[in-house]
Protein backbone atom coordinates (compact mmCIF):
# COMPACT_ATOMS: atom_id res chain seq x y z
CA UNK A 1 -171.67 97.46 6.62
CA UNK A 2 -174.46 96.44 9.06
CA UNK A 3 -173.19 95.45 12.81
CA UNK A 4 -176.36 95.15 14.86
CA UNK A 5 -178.21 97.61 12.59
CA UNK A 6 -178.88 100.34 15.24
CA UNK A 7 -177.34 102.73 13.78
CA UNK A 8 -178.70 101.95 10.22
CA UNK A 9 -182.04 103.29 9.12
CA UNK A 10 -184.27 100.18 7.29
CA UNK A 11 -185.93 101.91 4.95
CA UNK A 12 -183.15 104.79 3.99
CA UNK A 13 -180.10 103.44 4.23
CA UNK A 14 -178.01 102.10 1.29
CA UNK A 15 -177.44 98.37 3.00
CA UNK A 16 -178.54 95.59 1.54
CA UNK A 17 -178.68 96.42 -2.15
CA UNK A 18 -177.70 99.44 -4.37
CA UNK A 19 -180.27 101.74 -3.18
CA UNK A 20 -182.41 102.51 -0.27
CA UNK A 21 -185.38 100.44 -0.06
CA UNK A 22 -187.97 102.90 0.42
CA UNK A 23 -187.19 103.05 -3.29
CA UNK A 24 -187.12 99.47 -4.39
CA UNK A 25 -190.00 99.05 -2.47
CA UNK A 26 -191.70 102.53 -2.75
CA UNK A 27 -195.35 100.82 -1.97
CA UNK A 28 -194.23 99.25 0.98
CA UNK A 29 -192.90 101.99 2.04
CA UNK A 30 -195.54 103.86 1.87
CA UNK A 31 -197.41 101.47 4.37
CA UNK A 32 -194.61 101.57 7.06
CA UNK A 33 -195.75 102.81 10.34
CA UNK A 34 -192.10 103.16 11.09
CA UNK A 35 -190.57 105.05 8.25
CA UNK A 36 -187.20 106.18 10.25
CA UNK A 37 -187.21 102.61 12.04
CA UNK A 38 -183.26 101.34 12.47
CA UNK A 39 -182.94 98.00 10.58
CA UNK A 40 -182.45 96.66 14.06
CA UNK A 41 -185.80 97.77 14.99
CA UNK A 42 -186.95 94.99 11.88
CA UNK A 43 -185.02 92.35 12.52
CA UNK A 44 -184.92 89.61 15.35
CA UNK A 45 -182.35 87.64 17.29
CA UNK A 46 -181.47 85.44 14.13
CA UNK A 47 -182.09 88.20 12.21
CA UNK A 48 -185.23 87.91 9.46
CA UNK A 49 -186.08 84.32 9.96
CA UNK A 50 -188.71 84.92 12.40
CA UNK A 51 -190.02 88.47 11.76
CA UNK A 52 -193.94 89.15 11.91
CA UNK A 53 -193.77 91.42 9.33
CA UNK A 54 -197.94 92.41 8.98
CA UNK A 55 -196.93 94.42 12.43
CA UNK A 56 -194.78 96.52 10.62
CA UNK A 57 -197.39 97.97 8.14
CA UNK A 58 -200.37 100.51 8.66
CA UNK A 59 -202.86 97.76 7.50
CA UNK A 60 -203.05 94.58 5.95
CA UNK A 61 -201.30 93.74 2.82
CA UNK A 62 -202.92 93.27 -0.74
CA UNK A 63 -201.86 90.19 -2.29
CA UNK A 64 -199.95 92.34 -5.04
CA UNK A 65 -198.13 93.96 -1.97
CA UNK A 66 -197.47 90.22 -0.11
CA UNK A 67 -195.66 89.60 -3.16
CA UNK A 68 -193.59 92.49 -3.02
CA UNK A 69 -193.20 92.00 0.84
CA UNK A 70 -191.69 88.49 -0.05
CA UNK A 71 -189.19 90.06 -2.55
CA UNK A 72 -188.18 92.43 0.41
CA UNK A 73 -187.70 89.18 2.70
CA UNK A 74 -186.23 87.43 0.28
CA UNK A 75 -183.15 90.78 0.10
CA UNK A 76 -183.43 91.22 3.38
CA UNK A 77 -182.73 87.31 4.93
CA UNK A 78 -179.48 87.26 2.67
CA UNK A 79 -177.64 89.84 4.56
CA UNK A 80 -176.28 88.80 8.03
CA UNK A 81 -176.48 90.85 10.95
CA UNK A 82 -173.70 90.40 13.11
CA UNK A 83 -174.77 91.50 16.91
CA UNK A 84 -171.20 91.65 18.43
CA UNK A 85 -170.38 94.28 15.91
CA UNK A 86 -170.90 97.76 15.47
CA UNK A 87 -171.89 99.38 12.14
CA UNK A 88 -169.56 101.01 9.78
CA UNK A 89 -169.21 103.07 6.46
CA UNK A 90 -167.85 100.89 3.00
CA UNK A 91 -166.65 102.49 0.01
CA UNK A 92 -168.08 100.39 -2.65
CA UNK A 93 -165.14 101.18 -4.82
CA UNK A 94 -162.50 99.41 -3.31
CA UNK A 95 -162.35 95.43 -2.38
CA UNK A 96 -161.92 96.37 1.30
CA UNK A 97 -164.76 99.15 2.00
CA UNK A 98 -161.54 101.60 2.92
CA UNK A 99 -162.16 105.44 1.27
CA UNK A 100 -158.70 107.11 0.12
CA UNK A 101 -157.97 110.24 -1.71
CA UNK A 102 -155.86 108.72 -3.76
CA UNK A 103 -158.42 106.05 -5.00
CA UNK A 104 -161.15 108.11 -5.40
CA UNK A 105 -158.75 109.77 -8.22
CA UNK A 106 -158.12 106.45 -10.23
CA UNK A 107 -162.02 106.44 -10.72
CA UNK A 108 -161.74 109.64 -12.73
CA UNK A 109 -158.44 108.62 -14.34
C-alpha cells in the first residue's frame, strides 16, 4: 500500500496494478532518466494532477509513446497517495492486506 511513496520504487514496484510498470510500460521505461526513482519522486503535492511528465524522460516523446504515457497517467491518477502515512506491505490474498501462515495454506487447499 502506498503512504507517501518514498519508500516505493515507480517503476519496480507492484503498486498500482498487478505488475511493475516498467513492464506494462516497457517503452517508457526504457526512456526514464530515473529508472530506481521512488513513486514519490513522480508525483506532486496532490499527487499526479499536476506532474510535468516530458521531465521525466531522456527525450521527447513520439506520439505512439504520448499515448502510452497517457495510459500510464490515466493508472497512475487513480491511486491516492496519502502523505500522512507511511508505506506498507498487502497480501493480495486476503480482504485486509494481513499475511498468515495459516491462510497462505487455504490457497493450496
Amino acid at each position: 500500500m502506498v503512504g507517501k511513496g518514498m519508500m516505493t520504487m515507480f517503476w519496480e514496484d507492484i503498486w498500482c496494478c498487478n505488475r511493475p510498470l516498467k513492464f506494462k510500460f516497457p517503452r517508457l521505461f526504457c526512456l526514464a532518466r530515473q529508472k530506481k526513482g521512488m513513486v514519490v519522486d513522480y508525483s506532486s503535492k496532490n499527487g499526479f494532477n499536476s506532474v510535468n511528465w516530458g521531465e521525466f524522460f531522456t527525450r521527447t516523446l513520439l506520439d505512439r509513446e504520448v499515448v502510452m504515457l497517457r495510459r500510464l497517467e490515466d493508472m497512475v491518477r487513480s491511486i491516492e497517495l496519502v502523505l500522512e502515512v507511511e508505506n506498507r506491505l498487502s497480501w493480495v490474498h486476503d480482504s485486509n492486506g494481513e499475511f498468515t501462515g495459516k491462510k497462505l495454506s487455504t490457497l493450496f487447499i
